[in-house]
C-alpha atoms as a PDB file:
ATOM      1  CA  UNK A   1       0.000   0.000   0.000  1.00  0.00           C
ATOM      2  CA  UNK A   2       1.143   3.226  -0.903  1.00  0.00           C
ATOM      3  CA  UNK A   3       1.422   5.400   2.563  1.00  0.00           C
ATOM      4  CA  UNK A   4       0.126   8.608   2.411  1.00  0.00           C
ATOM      5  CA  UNK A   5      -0.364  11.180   4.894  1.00  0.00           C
ATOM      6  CA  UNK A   6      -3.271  14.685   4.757  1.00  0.00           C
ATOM      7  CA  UNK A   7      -1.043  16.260   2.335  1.00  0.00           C
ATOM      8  CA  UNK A   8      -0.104  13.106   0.294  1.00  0.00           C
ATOM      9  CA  UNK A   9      -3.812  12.255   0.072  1.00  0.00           C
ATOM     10  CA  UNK A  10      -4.642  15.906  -0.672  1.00  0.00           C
ATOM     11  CA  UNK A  11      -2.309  15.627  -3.840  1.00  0.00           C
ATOM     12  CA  UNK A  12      -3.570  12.482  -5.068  1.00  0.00           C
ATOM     13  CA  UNK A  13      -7.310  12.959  -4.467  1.00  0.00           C
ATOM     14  CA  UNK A  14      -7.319  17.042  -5.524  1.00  0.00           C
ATOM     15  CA  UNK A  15      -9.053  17.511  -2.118  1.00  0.00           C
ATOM     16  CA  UNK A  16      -9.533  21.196  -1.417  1.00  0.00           C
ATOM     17  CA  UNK A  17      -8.303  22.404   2.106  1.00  0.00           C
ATOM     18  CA  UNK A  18     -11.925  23.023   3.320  1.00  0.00           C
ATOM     19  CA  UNK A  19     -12.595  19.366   2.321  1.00  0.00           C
ATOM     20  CA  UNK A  20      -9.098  18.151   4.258  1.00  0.00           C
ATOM     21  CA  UNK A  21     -10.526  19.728   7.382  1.00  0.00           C
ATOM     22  CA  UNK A  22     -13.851  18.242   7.449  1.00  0.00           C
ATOM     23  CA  UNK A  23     -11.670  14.172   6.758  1.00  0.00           C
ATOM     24  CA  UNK A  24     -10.203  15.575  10.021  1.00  0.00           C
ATOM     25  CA  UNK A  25     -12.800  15.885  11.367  1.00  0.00           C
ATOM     26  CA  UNK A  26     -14.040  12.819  10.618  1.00  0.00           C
ATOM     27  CA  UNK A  27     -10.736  10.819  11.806  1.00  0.00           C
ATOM     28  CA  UNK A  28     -10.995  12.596  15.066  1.00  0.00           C
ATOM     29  CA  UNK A  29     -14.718  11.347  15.366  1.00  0.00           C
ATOM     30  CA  UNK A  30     -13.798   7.947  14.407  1.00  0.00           C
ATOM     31  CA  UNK A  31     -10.893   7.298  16.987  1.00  0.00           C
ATOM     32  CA  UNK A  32     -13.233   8.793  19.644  1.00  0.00           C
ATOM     33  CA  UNK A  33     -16.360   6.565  18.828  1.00  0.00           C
ATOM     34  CA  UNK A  34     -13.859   3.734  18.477  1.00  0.00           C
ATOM     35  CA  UNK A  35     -12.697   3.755  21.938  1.00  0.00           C
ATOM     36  CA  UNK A  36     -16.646   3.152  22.428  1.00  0.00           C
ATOM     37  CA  UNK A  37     -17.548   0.508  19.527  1.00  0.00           C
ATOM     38  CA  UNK A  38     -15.710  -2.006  16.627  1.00  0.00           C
ATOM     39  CA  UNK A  39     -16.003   0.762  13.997  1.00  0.00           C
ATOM     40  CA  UNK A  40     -12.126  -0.313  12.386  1.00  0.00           C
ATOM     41  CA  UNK A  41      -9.339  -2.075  12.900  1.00  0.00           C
ATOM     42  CA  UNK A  42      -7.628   0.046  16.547  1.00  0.00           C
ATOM     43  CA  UNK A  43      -4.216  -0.269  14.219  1.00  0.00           C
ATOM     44  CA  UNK A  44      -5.369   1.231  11.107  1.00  0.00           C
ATOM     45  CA  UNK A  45      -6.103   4.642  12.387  1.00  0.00           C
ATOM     46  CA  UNK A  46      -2.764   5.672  11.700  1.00  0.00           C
ATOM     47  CA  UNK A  47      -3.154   4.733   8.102  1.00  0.00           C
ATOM     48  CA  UNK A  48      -6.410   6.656   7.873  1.00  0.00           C
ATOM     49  CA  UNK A  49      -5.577   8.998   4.902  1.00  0.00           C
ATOM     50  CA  UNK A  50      -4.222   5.855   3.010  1.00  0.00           C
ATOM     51  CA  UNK A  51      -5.872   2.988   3.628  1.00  0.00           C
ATOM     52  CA  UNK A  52      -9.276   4.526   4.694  1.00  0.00           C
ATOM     53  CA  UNK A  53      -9.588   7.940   2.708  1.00  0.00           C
ATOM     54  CA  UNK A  54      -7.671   7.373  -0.021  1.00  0.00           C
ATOM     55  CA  UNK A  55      -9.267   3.910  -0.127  1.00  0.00           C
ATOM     56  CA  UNK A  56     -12.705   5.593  -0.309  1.00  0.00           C
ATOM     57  CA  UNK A  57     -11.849   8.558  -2.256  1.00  0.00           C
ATOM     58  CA  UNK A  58     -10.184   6.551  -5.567  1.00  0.00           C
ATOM     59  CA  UNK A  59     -14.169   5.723  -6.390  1.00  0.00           C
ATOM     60  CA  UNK A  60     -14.830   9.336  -7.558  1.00  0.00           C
ATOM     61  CA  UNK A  61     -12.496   8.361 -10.471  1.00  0.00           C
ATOM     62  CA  UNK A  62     -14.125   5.577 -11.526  1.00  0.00           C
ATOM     63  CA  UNK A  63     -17.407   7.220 -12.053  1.00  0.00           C
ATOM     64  CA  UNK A  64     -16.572  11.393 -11.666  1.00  0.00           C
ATOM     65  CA  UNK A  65     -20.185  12.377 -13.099  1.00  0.00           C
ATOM     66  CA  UNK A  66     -22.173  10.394 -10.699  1.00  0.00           C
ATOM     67  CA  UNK A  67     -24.090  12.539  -8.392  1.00  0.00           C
ATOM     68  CA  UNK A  68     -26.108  10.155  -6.029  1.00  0.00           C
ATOM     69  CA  UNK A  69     -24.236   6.952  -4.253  1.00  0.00           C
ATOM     70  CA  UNK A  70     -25.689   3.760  -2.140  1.00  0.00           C
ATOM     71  CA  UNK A  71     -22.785   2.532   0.484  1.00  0.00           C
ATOM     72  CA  UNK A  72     -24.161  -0.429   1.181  1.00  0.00           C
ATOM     73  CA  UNK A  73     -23.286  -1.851   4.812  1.00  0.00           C
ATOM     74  CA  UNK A  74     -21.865   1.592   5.627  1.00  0.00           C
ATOM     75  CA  UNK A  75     -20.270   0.487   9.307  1.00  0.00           C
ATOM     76  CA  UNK A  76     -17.209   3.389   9.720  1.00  0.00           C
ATOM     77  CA  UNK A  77     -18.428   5.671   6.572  1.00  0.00           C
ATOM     78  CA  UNK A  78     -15.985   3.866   4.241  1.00  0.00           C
ATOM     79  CA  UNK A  79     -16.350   5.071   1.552  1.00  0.00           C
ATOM     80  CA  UNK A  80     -19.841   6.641   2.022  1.00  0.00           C
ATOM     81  CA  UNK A  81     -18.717   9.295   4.870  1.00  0.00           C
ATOM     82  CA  UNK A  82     -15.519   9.925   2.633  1.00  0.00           C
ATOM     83  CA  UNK A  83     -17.589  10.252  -0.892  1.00  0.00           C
ATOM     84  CA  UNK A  84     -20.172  12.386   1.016  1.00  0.00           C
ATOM     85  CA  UNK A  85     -17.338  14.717   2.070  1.00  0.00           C
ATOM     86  CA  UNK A  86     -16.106  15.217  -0.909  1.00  0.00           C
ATOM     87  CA  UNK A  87     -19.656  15.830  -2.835  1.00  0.00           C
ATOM     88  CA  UNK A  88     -20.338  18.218  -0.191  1.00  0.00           C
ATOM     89  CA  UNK A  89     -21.582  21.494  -2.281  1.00  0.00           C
ATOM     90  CA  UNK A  90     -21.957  19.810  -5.565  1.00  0.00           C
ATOM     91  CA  UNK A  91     -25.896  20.453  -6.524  1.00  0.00           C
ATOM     92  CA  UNK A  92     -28.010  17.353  -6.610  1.00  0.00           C
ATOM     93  CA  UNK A  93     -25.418  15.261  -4.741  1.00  0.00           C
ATOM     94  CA  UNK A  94     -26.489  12.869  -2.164  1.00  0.00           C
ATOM     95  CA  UNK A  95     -25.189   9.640  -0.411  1.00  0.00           C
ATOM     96  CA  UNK A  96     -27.100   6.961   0.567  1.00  0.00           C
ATOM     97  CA  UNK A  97     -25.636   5.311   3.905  1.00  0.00           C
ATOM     98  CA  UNK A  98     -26.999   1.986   4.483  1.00  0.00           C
ATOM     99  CA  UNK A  99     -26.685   0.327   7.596  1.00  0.00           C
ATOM    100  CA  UNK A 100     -28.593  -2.447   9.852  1.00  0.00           C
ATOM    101  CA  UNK A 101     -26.849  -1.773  13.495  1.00  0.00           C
ATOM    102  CA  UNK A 102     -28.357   1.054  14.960  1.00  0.00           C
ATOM    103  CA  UNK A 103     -25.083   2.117  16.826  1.00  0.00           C
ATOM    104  CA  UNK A 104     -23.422   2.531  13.525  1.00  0.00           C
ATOM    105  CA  UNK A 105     -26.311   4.779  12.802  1.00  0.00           C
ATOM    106  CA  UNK A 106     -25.769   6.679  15.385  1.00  0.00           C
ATOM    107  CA  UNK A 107     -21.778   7.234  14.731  1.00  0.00           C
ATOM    108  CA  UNK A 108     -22.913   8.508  11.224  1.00  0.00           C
ATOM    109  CA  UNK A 109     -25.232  10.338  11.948  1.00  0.00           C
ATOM    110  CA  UNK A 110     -22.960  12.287  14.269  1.00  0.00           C
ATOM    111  CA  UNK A 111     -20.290  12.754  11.492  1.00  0.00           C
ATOM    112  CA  UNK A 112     -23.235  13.905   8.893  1.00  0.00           C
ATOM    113  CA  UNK A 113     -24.558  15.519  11.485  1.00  0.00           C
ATOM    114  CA  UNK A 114     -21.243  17.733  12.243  1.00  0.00           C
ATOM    115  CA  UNK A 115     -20.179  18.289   8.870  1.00  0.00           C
ATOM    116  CA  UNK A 116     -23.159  19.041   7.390  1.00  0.00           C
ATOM    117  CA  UNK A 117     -22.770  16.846   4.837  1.00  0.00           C
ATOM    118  CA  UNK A 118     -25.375  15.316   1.795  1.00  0.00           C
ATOM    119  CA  UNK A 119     -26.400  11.687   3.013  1.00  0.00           C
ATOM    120  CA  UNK A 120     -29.614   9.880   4.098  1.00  0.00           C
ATOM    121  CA  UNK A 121     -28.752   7.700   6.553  1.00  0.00           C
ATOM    122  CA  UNK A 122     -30.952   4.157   6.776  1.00  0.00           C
ATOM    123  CA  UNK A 123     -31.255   2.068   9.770  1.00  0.00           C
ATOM    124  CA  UNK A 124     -31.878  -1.279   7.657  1.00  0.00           C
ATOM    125  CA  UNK A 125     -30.933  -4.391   5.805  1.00  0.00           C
ATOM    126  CA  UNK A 126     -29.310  -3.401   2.164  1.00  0.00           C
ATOM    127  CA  UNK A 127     -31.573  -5.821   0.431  1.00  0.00           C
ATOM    128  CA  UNK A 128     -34.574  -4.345   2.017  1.00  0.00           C
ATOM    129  CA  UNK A 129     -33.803  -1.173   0.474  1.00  0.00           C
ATOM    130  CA  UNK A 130     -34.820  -0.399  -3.331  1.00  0.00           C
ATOM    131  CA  UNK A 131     -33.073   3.452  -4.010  1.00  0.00           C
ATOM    132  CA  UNK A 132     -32.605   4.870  -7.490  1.00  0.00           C
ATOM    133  CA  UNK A 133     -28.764   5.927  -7.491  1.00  0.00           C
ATOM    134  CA  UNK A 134     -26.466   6.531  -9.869  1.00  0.00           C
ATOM    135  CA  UNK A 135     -23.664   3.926  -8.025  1.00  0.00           C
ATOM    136  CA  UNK A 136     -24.351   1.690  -5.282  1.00  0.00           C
ATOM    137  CA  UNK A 137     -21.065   1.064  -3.419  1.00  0.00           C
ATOM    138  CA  UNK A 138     -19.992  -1.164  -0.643  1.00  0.00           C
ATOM    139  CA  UNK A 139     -16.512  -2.056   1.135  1.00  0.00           C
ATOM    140  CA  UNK A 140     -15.398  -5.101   3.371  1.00  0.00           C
ATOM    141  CA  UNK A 141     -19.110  -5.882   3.203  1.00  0.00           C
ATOM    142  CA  UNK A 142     -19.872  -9.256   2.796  1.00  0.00           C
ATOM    143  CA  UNK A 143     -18.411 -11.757  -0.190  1.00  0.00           C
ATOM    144  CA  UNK A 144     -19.106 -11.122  -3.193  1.00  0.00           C
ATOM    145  CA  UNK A 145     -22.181 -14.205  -3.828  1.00  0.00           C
ATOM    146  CA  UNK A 146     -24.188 -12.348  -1.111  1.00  0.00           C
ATOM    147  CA  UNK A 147     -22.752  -8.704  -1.514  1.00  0.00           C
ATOM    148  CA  UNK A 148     -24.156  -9.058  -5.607  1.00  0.00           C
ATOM    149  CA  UNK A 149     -27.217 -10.097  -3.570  1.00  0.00           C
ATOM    150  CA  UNK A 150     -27.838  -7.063  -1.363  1.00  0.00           C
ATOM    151  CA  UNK A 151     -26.910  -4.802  -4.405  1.00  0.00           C
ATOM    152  CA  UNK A 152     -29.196  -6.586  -6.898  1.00  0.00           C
ATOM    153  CA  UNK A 153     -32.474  -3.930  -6.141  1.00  0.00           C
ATOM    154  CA  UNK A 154     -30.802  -1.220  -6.913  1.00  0.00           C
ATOM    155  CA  UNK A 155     -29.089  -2.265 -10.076  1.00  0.00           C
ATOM    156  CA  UNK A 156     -32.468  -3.020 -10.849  1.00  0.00           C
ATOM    157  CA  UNK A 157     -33.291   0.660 -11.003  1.00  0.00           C
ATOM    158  CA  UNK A 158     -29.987   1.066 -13.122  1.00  0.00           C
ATOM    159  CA  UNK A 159     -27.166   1.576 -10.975  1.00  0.00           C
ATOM    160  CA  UNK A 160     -23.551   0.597 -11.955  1.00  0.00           C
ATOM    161  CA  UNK A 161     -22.324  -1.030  -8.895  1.00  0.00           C
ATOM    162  CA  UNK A 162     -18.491  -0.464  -7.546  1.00  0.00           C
ATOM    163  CA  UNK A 163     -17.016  -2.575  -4.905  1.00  0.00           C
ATOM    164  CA  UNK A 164     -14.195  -2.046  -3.396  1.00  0.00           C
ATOM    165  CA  UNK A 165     -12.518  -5.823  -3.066  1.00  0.00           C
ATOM    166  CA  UNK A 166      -8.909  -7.191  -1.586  1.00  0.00           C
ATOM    167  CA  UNK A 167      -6.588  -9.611  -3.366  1.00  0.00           C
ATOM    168  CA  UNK A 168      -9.527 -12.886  -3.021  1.00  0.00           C
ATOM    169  CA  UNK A 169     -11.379 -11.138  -5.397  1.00  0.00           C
ATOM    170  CA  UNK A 170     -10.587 -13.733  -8.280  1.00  0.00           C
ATOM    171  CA  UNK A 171     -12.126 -16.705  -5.884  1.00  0.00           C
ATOM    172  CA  UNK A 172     -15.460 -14.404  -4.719  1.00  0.00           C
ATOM    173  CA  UNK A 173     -15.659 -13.928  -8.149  1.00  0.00           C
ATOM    174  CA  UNK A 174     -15.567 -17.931  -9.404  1.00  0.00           C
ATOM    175  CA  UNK A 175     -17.862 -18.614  -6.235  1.00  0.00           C
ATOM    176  CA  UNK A 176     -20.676 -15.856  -7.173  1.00  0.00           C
ATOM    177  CA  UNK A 177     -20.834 -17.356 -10.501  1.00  0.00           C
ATOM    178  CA  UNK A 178     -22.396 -20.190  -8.867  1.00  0.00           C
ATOM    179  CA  UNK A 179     -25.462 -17.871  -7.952  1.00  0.00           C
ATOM    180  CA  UNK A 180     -25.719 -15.159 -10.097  1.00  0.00           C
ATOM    181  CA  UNK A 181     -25.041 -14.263 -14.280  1.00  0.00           C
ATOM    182  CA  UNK A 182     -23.343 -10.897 -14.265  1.00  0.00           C
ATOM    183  CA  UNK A 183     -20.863  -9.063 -16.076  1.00  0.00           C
ATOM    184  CA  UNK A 184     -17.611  -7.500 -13.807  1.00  0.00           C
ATOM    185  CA  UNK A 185     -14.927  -5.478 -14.816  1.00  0.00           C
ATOM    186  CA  UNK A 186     -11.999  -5.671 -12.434  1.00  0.00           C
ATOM    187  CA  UNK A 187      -9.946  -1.738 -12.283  1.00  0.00           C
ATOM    188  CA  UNK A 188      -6.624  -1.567 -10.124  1.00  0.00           C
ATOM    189  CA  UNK A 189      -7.120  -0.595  -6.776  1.00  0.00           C
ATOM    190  CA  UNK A 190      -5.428   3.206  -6.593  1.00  0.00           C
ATOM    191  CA  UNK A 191      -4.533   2.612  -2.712  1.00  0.00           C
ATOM    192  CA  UNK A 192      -3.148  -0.575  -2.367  1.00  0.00           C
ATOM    193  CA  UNK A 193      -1.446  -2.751  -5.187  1.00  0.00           C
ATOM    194  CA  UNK A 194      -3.330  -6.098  -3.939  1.00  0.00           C
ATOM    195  CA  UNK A 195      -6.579  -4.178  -4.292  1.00  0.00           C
ATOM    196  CA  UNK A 196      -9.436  -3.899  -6.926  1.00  0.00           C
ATOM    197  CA  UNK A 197     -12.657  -1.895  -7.800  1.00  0.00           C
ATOM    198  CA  UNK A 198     -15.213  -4.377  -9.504  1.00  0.00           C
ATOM    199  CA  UNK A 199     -17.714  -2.810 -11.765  1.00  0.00           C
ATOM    200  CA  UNK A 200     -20.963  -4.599 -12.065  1.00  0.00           C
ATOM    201  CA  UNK A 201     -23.189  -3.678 -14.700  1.00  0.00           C
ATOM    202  CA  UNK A 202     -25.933  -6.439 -15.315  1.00  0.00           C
ATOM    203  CA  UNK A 203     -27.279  -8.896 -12.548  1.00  0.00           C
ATOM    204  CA  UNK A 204     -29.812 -11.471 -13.041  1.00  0.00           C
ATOM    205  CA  UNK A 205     -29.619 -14.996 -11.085  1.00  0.00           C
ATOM    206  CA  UNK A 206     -28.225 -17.791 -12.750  1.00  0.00           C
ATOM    207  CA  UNK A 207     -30.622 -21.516 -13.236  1.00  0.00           C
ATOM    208  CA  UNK A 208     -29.085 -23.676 -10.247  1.00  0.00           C
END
């Protein structure tokens, strides 16, 4: 993974400064809520602007017109809280965060809350959800045979999905074949070398 710290990530995302100060914000939120809940990893906080912002943030370059976003299984606000920061201003831009455990809810709220920023946060199962969206999104979710699952309502209503996926994509990827007929596109991860984005387009499920 390439390291980077606020200023590294501000090069490589084209973050503004106003938009730096609110992912502070956001990283000081997280480490305090942590200390209270499982939100991440204790040890990954001080790779926040790599492996969680950066992480997050690479999505805008996959699909830089799209205006409204589903994170799906939100948990921490990767990438939804992230996305949402940096759409904060744009007209028409909202982010969906999706999330069934309450306390979650609650953490996001408080970050959406603080910042002021675009989202709609929903206290709920993702595949109990049906949301017209431009990109439905999800990261360290579930595998990809159930995660294709959740997602399958809204690319219904024509989203292009984007997952963010580690180096096992290959093997969720033989294993949702099983289930489902769909077409993927893997893109290099921009964060971390072992990483991958996976663009799903069509979904239907497959005669077992």
């Amino acid at each position: 993974m390439r390291v980077v710290d606020a200023a590294g990530f501000q090069a490589a995302s084209g973050a503004t400064d106003a938009q730096l100060a609110d992912l502070a914000v956001f990283l000081d939120l997280l480490a305090e809520w942590n200390e209270k809940m499982n939100l991440v990893g204790p040890a990954t906080l001080p790779d926040f602007w790599s492996r969680h912002a950066w992480d997050s943030a690479q999505l805008l370059r996959y699909a830089p017109q799209a205006l409204t976003w589903a994170d799906l299984g939100a948990g921490a606000g990767f990438p939804g809280l992230v996305l949402a920061i940096l759409l904060k201003g744009v007209a028409g831009a909202q982010v969906h965060l999706v999330e069934s455990m309450a306390k979650r809810c609650r953490f996001l709220a408080e970050v959406s809350t603080r910042l002021a920023l675009p989202t709609t946060i929903h206290n709920i199962r993702a595949e109990e959800l049906s949301l017209s969206v431009d990109i439905v999104t999800a990261r360290a979710c579930a595998p990809m045979a159930r995660l294709l699952g959740y997602a399958r309502p809204y690319l219904k209503r024509g989203a292009t999905a984007l997952f963010l996926k580690g180096q096992d994509v290959e093997v969720e990827l033989t294993e949702a074949t099983k289930y489902w007929i769909f077409q993927a596109e893997l893109r290099p991860s921009l964060s971390d070398p072992r990483g991958h984005v996976v663009e799903v387009k069509r979904l239907s499920r497959a005669k077992v």
